[in-house]
N, C-alpha and C. Protein backbone atom coordinates (compact mmCIF):
# COMPACT_ATOMS: atom_id res chain seq x y z
N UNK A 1 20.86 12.55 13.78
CA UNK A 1 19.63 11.75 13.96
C UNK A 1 19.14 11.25 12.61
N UNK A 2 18.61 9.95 12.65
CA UNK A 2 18.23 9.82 11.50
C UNK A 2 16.69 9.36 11.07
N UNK A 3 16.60 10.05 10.05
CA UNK A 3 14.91 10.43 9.58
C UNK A 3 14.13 9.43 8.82
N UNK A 4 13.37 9.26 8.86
CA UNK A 4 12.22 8.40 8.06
C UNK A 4 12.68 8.79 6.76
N UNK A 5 13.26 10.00 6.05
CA UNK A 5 14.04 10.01 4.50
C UNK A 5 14.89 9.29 4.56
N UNK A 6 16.03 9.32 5.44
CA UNK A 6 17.30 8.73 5.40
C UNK A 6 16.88 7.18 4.94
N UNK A 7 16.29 6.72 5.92
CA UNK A 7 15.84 5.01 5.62
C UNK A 7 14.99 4.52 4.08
N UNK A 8 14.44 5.53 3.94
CA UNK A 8 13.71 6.00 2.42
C UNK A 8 14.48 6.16 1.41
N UNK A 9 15.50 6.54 1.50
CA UNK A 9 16.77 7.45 0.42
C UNK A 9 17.50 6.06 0.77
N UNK A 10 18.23 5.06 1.65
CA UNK A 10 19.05 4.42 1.82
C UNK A 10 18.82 2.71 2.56
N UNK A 11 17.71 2.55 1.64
CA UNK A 11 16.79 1.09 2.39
C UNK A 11 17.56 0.06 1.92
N UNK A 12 18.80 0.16 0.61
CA UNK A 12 19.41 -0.92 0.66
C UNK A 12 18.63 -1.89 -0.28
N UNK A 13 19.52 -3.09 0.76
CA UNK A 13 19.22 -4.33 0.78
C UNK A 13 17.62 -4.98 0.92
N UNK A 14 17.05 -5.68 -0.32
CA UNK A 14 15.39 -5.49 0.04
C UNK A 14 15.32 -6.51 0.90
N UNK A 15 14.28 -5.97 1.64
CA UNK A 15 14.00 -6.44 2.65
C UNK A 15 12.24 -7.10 2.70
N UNK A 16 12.19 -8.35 2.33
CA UNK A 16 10.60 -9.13 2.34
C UNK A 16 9.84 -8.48 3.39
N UNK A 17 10.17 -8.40 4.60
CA UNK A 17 9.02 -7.65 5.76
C UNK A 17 8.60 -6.51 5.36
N UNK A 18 10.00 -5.66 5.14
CA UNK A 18 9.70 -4.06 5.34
C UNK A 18 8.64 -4.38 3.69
N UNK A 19 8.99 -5.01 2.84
CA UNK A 19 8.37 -4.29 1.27
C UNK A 19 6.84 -4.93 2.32
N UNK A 20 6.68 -6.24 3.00
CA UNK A 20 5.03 -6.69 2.92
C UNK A 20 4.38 -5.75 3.70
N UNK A 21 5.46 -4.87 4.64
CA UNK A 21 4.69 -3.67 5.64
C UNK A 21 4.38 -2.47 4.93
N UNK A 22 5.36 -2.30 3.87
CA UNK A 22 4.86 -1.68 2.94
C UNK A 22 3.34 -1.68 1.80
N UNK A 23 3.19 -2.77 1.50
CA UNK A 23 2.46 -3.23 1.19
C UNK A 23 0.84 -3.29 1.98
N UNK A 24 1.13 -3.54 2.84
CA UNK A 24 -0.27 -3.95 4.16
C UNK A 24 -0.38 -2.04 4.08
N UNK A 25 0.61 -1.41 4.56
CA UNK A 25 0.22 0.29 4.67
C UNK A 25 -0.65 0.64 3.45
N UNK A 26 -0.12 0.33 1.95
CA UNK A 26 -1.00 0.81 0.78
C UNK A 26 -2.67 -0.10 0.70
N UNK A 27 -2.44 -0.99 1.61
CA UNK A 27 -4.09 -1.83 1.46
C UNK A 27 -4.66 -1.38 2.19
N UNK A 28 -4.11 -0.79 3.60
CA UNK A 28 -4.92 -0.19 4.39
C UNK A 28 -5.43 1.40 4.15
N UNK A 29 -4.82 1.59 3.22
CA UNK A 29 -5.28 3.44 2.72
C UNK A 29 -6.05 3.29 1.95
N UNK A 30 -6.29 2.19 1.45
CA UNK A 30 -7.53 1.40 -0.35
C UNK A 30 -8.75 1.25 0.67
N UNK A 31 -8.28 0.67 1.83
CA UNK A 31 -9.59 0.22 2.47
C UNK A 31 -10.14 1.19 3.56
N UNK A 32 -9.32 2.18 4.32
CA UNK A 32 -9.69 3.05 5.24
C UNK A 32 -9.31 4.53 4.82
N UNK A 33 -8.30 4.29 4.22
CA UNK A 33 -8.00 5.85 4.14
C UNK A 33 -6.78 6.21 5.41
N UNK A 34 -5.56 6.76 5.27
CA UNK A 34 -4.72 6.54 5.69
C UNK A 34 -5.06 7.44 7.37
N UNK A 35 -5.99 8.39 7.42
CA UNK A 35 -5.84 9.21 8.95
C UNK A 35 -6.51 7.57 9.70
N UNK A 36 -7.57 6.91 9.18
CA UNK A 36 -8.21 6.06 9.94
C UNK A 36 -7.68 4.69 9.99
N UNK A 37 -6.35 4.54 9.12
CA UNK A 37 -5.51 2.73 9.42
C UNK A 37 -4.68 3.11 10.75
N UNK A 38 -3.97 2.07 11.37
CA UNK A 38 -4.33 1.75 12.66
C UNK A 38 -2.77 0.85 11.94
N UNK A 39 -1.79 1.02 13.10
CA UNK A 39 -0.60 -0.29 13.09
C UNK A 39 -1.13 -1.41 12.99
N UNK A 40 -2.52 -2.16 13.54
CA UNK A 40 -2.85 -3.08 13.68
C UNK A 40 -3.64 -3.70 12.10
N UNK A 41 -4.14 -2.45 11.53
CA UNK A 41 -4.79 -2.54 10.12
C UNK A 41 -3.47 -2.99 9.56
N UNK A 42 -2.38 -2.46 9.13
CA UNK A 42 -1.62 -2.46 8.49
C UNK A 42 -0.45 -3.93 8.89
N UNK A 43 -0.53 -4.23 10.11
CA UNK A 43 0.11 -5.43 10.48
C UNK A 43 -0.77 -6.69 9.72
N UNK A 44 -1.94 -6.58 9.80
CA UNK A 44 -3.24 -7.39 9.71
C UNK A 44 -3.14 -7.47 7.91
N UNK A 45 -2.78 -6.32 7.43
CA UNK A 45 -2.76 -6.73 5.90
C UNK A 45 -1.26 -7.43 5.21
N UNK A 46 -0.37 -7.27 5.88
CA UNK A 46 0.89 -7.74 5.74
C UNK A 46 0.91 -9.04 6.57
N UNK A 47 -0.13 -9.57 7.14
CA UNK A 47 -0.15 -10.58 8.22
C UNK A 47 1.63 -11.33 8.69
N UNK A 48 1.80 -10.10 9.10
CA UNK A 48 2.97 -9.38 10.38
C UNK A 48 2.73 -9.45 11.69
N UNK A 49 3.39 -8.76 12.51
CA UNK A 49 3.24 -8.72 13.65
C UNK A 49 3.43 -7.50 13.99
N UNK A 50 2.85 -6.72 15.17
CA UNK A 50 3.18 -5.45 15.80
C UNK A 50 4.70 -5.33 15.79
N UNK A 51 4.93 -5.80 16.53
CA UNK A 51 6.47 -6.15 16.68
C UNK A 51 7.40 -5.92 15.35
N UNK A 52 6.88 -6.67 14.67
CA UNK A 52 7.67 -6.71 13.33
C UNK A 52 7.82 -5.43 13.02
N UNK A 53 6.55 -4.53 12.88
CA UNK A 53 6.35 -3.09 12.16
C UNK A 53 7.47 -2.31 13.48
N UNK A 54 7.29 -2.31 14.03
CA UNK A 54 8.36 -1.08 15.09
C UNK A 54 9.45 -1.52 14.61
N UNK A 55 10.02 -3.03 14.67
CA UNK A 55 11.52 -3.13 14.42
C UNK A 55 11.74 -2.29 13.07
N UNK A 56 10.80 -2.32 11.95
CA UNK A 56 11.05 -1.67 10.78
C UNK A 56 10.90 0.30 10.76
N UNK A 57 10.12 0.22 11.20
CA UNK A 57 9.35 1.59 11.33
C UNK A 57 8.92 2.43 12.64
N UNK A 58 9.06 3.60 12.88
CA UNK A 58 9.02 3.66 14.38
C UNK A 58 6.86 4.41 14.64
N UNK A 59 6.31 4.58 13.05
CA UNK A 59 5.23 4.71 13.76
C UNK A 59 4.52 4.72 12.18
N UNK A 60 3.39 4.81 12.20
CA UNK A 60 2.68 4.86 11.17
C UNK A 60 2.90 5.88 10.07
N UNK A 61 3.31 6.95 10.37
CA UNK A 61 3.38 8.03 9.56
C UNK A 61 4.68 7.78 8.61
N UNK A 62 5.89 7.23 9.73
CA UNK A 62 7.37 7.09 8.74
C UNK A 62 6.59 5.93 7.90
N UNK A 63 6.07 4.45 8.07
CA UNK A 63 5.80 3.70 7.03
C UNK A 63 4.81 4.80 6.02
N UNK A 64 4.24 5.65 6.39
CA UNK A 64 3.23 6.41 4.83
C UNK A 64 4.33 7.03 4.12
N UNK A 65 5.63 7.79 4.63
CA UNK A 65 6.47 8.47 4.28
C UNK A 65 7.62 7.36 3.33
N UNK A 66 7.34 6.30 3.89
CA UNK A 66 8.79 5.39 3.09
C UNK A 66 7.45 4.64 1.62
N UNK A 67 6.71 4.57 2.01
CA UNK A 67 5.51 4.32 1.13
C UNK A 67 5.48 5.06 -0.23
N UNK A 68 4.86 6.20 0.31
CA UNK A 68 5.15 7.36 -0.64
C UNK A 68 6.02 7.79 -1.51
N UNK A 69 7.71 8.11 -0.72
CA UNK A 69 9.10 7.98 -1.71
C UNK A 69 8.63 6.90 -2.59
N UNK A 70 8.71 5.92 -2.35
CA UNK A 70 8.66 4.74 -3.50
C UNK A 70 7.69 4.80 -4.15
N UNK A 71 6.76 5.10 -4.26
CA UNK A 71 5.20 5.37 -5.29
C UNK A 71 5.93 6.67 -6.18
N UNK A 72 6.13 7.55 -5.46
CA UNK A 72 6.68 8.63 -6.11
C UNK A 72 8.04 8.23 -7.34
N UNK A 73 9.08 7.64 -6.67
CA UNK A 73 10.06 7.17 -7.47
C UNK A 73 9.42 5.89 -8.69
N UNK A 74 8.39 5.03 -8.78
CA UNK A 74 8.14 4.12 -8.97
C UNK A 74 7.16 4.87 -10.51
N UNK A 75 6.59 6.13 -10.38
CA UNK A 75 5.94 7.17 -11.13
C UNK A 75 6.46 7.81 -12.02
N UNK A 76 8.31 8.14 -11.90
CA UNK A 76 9.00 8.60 -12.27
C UNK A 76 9.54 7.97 -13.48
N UNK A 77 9.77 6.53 -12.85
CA UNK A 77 10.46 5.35 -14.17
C UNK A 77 9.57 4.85 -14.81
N UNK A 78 8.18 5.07 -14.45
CA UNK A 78 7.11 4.91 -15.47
C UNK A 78 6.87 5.81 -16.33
N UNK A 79 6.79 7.43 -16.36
CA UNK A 79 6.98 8.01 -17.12
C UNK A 79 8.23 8.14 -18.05
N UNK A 80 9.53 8.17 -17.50
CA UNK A 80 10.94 7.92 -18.52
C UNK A 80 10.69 6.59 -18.95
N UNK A 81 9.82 5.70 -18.80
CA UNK A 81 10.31 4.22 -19.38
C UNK A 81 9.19 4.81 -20.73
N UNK A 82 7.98 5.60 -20.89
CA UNK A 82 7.20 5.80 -21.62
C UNK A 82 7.18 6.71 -22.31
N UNK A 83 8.38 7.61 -22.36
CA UNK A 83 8.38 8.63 -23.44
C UNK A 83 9.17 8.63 -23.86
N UNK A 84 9.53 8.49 -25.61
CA UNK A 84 10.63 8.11 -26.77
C UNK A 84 11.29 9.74 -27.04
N UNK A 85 12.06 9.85 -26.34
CA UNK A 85 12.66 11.13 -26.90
C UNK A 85 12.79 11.27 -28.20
N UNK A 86 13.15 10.44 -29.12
CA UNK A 86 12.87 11.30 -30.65
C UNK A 86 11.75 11.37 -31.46
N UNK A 87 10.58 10.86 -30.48
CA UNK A 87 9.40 11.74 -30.84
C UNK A 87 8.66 13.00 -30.88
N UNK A 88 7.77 13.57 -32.01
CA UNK A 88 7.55 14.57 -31.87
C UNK A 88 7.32 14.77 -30.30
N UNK A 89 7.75 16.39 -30.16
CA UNK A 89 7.39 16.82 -28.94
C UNK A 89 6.12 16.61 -28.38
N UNK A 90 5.14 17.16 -28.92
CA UNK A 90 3.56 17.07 -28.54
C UNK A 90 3.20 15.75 -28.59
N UNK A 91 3.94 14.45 -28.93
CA UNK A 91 3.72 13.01 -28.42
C UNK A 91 4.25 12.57 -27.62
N UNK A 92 5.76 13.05 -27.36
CA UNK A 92 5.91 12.75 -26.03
C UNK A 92 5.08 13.97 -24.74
N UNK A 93 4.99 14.46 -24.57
CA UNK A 93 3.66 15.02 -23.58
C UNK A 93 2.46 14.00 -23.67
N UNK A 94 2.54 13.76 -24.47
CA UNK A 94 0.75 12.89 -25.00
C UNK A 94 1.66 11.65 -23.96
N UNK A 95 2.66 10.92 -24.01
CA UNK A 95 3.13 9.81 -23.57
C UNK A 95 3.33 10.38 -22.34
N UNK A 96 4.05 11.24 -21.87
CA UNK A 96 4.24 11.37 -20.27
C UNK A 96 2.88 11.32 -19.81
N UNK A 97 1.68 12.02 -19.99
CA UNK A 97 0.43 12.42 -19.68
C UNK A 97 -0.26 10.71 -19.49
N UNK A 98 0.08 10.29 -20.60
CA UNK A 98 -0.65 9.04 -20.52
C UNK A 98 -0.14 7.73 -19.36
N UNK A 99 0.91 7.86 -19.32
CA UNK A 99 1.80 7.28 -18.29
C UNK A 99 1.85 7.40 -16.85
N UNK A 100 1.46 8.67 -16.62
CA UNK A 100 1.32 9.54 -15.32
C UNK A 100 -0.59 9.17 -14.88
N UNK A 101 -1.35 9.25 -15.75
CA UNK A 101 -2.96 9.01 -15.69
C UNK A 101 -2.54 7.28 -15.57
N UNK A 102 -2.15 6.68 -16.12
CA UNK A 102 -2.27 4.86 -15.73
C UNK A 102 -1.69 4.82 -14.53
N UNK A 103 -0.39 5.21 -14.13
CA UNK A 103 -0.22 5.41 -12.92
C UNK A 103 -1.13 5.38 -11.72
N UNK A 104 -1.79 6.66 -11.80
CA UNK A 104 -2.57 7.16 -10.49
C UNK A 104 -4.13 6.19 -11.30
N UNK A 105 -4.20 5.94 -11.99
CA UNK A 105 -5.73 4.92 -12.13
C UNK A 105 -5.32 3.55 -11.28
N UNK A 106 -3.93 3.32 -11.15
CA UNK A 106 -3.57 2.08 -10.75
C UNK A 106 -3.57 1.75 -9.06
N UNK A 107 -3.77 3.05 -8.51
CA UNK A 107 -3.35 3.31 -6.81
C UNK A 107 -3.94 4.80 -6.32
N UNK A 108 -5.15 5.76 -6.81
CA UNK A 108 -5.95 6.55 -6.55
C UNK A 108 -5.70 6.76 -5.30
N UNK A 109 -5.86 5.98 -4.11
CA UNK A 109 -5.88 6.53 -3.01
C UNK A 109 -4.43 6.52 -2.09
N UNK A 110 -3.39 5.93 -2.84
CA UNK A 110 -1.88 6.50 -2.84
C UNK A 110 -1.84 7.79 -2.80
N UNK A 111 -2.34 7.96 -4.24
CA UNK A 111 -1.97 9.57 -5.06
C UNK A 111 -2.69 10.52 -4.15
N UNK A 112 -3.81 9.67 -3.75
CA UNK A 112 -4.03 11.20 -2.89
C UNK A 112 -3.58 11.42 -1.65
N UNK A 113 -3.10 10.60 -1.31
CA UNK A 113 -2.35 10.43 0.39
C UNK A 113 -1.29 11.23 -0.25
N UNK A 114 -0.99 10.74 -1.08
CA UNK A 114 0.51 11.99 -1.15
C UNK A 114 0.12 13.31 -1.59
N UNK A 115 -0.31 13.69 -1.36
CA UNK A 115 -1.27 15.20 -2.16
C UNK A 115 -1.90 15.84 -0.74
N UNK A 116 -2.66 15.21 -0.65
CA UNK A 116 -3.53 15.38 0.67
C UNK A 116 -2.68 15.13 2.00
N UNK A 117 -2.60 13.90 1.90
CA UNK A 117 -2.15 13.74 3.89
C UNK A 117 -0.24 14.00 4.07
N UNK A 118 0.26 13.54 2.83
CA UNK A 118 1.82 14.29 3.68
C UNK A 118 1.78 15.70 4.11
N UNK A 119 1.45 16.36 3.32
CA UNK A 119 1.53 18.36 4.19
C UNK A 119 1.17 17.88 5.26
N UNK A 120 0.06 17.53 5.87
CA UNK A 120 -0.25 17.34 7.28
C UNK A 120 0.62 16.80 8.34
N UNK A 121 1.46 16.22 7.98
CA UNK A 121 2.44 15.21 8.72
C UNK A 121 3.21 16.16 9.39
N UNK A 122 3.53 17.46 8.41
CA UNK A 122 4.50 18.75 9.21
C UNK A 122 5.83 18.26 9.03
N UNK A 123 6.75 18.77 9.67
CA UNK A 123 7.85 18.52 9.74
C UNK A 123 8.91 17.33 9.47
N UNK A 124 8.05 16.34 9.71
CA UNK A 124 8.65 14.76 9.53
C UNK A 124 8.72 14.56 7.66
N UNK A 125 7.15 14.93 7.39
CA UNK A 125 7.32 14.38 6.00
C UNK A 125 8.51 15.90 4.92
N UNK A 126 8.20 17.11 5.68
CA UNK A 126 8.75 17.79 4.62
C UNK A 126 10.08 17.16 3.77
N UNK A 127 11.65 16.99 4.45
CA UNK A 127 12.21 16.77 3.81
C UNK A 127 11.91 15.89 2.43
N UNK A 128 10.77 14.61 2.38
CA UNK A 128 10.88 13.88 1.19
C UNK A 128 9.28 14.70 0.57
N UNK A 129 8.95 15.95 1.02
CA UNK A 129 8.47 16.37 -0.19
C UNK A 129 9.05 17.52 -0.80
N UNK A 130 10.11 18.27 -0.36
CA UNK A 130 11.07 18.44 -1.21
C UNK A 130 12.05 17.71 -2.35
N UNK A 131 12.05 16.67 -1.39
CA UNK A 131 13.23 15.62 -2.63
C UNK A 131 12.30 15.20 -3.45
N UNK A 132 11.03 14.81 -3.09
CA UNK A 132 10.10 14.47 -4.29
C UNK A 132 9.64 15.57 -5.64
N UNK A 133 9.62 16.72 -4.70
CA UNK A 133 9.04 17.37 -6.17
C UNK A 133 10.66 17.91 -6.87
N UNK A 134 11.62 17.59 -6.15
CA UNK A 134 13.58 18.13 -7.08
C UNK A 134 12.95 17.32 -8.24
N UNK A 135 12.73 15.51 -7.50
CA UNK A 135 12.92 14.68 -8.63
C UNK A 135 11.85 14.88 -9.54
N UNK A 136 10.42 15.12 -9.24
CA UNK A 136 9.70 15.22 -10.56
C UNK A 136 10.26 16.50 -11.28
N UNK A 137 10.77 17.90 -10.88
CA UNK A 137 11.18 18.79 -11.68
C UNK A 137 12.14 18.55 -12.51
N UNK A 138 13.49 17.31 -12.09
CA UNK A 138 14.24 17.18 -12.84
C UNK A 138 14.11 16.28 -13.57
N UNK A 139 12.79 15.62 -13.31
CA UNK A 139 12.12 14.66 -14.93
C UNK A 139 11.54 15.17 -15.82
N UNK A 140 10.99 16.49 -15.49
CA UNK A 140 10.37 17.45 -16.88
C UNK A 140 11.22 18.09 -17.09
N UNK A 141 12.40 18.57 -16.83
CA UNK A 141 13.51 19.19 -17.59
C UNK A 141 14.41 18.54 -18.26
N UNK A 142 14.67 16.94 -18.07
CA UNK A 142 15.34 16.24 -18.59
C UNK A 142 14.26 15.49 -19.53
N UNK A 143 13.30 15.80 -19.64
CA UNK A 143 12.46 15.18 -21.01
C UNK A 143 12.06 16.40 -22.18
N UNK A 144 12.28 17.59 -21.32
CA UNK A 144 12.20 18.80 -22.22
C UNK A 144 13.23 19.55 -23.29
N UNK A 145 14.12 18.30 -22.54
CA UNK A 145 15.84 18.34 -23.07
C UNK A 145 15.62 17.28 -24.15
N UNK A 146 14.61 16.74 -24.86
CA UNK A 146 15.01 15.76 -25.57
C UNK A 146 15.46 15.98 -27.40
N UNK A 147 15.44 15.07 -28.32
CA UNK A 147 15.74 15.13 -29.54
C UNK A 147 14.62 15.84 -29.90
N UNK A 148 13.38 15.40 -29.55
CA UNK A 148 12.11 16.07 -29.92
C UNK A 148 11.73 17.45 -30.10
N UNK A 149 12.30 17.80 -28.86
CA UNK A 149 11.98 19.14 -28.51
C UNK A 149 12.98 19.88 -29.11
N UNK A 150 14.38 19.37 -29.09
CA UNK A 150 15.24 20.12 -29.98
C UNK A 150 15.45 20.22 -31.45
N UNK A 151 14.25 19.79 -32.07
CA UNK A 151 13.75 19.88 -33.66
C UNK A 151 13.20 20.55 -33.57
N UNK A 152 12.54 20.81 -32.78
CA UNK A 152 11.45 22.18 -32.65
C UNK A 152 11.83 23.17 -32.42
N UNK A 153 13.07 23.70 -31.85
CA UNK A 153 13.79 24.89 -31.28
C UNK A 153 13.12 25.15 -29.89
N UNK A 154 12.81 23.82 -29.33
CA UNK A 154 12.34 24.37 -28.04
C UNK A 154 13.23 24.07 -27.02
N UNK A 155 13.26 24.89 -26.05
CA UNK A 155 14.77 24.77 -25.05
C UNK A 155 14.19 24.35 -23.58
N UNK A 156 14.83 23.53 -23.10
CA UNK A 156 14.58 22.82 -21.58
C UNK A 156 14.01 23.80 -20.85
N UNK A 157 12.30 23.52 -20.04
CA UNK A 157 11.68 24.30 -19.09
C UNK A 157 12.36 23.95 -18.36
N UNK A 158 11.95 25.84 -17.73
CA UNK A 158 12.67 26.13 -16.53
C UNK A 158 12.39 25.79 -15.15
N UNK A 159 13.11 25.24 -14.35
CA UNK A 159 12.58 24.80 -13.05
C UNK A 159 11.34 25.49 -12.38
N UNK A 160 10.94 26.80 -12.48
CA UNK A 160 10.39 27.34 -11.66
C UNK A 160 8.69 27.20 -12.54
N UNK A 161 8.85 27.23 -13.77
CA UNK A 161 7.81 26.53 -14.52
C UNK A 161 7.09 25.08 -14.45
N UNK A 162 8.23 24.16 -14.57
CA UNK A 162 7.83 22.94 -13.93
C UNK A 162 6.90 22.98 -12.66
N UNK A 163 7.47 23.75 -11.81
CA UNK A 163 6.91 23.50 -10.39
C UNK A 163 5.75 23.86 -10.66
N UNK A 164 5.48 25.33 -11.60
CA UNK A 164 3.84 25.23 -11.49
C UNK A 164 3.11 23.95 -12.47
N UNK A 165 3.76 23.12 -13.23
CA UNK A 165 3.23 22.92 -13.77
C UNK A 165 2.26 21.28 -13.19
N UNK A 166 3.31 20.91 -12.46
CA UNK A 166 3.25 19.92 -11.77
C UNK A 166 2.76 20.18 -10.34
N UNK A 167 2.41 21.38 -10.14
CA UNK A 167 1.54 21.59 -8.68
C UNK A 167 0.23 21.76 -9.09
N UNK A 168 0.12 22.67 -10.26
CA UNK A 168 -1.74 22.34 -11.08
C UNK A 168 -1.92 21.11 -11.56
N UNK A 169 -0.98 20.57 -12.12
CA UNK A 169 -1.43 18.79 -12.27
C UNK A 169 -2.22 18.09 -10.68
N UNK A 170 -0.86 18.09 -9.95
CA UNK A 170 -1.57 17.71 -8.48
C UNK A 170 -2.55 17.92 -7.91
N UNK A 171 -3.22 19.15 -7.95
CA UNK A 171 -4.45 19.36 -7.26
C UNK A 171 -5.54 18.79 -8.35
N UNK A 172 -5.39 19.13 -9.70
CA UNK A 172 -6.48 18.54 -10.11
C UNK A 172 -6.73 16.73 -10.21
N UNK A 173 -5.11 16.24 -9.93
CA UNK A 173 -5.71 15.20 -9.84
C UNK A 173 -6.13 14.68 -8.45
N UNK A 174 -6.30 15.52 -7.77
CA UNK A 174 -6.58 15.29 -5.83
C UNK A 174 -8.14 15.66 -6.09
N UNK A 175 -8.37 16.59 -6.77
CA UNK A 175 -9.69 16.64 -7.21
C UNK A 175 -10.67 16.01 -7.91
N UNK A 176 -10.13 15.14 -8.87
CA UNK A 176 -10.73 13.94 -9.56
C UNK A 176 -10.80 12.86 -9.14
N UNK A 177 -9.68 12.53 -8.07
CA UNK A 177 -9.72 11.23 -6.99
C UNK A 177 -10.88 11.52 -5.89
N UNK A 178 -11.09 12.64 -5.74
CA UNK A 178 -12.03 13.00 -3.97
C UNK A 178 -13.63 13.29 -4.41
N UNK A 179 -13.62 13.36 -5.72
CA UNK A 179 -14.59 13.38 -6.56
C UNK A 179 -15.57 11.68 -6.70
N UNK A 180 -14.88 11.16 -6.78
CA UNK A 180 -14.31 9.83 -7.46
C UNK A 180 -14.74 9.55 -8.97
N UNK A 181 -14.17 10.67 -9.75
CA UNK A 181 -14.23 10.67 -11.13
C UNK A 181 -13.34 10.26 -11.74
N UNK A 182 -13.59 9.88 -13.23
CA UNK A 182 -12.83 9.09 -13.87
C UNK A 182 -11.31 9.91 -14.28
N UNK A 183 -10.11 9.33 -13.38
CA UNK A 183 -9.04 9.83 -13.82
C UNK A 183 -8.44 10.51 -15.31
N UNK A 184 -9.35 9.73 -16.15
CA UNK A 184 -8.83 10.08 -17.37
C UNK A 184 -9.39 11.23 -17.83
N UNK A 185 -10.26 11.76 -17.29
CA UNK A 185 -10.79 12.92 -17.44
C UNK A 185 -9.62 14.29 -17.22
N UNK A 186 -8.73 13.74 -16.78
CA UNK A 186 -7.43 14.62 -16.76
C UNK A 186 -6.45 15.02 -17.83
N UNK A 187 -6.95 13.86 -18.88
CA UNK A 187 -6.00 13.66 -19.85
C UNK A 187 -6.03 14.79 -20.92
N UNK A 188 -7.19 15.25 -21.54
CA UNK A 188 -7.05 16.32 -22.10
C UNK A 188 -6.55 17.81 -21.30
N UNK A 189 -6.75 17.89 -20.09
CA UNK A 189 -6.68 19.19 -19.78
C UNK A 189 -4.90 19.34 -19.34
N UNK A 190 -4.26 18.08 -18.92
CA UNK A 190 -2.80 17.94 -18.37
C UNK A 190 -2.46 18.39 -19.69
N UNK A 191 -2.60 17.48 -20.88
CA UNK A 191 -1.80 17.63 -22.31
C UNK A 191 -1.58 19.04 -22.67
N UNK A 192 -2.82 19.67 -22.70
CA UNK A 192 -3.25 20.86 -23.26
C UNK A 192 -2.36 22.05 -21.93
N UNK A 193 -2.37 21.93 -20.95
CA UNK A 193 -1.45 22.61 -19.89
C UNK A 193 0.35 22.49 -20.33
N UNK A 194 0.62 21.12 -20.65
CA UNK A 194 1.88 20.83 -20.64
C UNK A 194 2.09 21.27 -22.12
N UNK A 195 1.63 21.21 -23.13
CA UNK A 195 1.72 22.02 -24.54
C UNK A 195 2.35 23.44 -24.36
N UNK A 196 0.96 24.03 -23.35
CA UNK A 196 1.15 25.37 -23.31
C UNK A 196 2.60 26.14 -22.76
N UNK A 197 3.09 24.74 -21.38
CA UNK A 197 3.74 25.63 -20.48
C UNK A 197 5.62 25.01 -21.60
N UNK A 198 5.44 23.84 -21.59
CA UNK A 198 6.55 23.04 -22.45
C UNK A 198 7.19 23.36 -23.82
N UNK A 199 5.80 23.96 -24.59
CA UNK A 199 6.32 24.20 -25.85
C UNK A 199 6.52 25.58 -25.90
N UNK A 200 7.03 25.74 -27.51
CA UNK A 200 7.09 26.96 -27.74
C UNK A 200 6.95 27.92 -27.15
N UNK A 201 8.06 28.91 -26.88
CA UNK A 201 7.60 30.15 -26.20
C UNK A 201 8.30 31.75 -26.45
């Protein structure tokens, strides 16, 4: 059988509808909040058709789920496009940190749909929030691997570190979005976390 990941993991060929249904789904979570958009919200912002969205998607939740992968992946190459591995270590953190905060200032109520409303989804969304947090773990181990860090004698964090490190990132930034405080208010406390857990040890 195949899953709302599969089509997520293997979408191919781009496709103008599916990206504008894509699209209409992230306007309708800016404007309602994703439990309260409606196929019809989301057809209405992609000015689509019902029709159109089923041939692509079989219900609202797989479009939040194919949504999401791509915000998530789209987060990923923004942080590797923004941190210079043969910079000092404690600047690249300063650069992932800063990269990751423009990010979520850019789409707030994305970030929190993925924080907040996938767990809820149950079963459908788990598989791509496993593959999502492999891939953010294997972006802080492959940036912890850099020239930087290996001037320092510091050796690639360990997976099971990452995970915490990037699950206290998440909530606090689910907390600064539901707040509706200024994202950047994250920026000292992520740096100062990722110092602690990244460097030296």
């Amino acid at each position: 059988m195949t899953t709302a990941l599969d089509h997520a993991l293997t979408f191919g060929t781009p496709d103008p509808f599916r990206d504008r249904l894509l699209d209409g789904m992230a306007a309708s979570i800016i404007e309602r909040g994703f439990r309260d958009s409606t196929v019809a919200d989301i057809v209405r912002h992609a000015r689509t058709s019902k029709r159109t969205f089923y041939e692509h998607f079989a219900s609202k939740e797989h479009c939040l789920i194919e949504l999401l992968y791509r915000n998530n992946e789209t987060l990923i190459t923004n942080i590797r496009a923004a941190v210079d591995p043969e910079a000092d270590w404690q600047d690249q953190i300063s650069q992932a940190v800063d990269a990751y905060v423009t990010h979520i200032e850019a789409r707030p109520a994305i970030t929190l749909s993925w924080i907040r409303e996938l767990p809820a989804l149950g079963a459908v969304a788990q598989p791509l929030h496993r593959v999502a947090m492999e891939h953010l773990i294997d972006m802080l181990v492959d940036l912890s691997d850099s020239p930087g860090f290996r001037r320092a004698q510091i050796p690639p964090t360990s997976r099971p570190l990452a995970l915490i490190l990037l699950g206290g990132l998440r909530e606090l930034t689910a907390l600064f979005v539901e707040d509706g405080r200024d994202v950047r208010g994250i920026v000292e406390p992520a740096a100062t976390a990722s110092r602690a857990i990244l460097g030296p040890r």
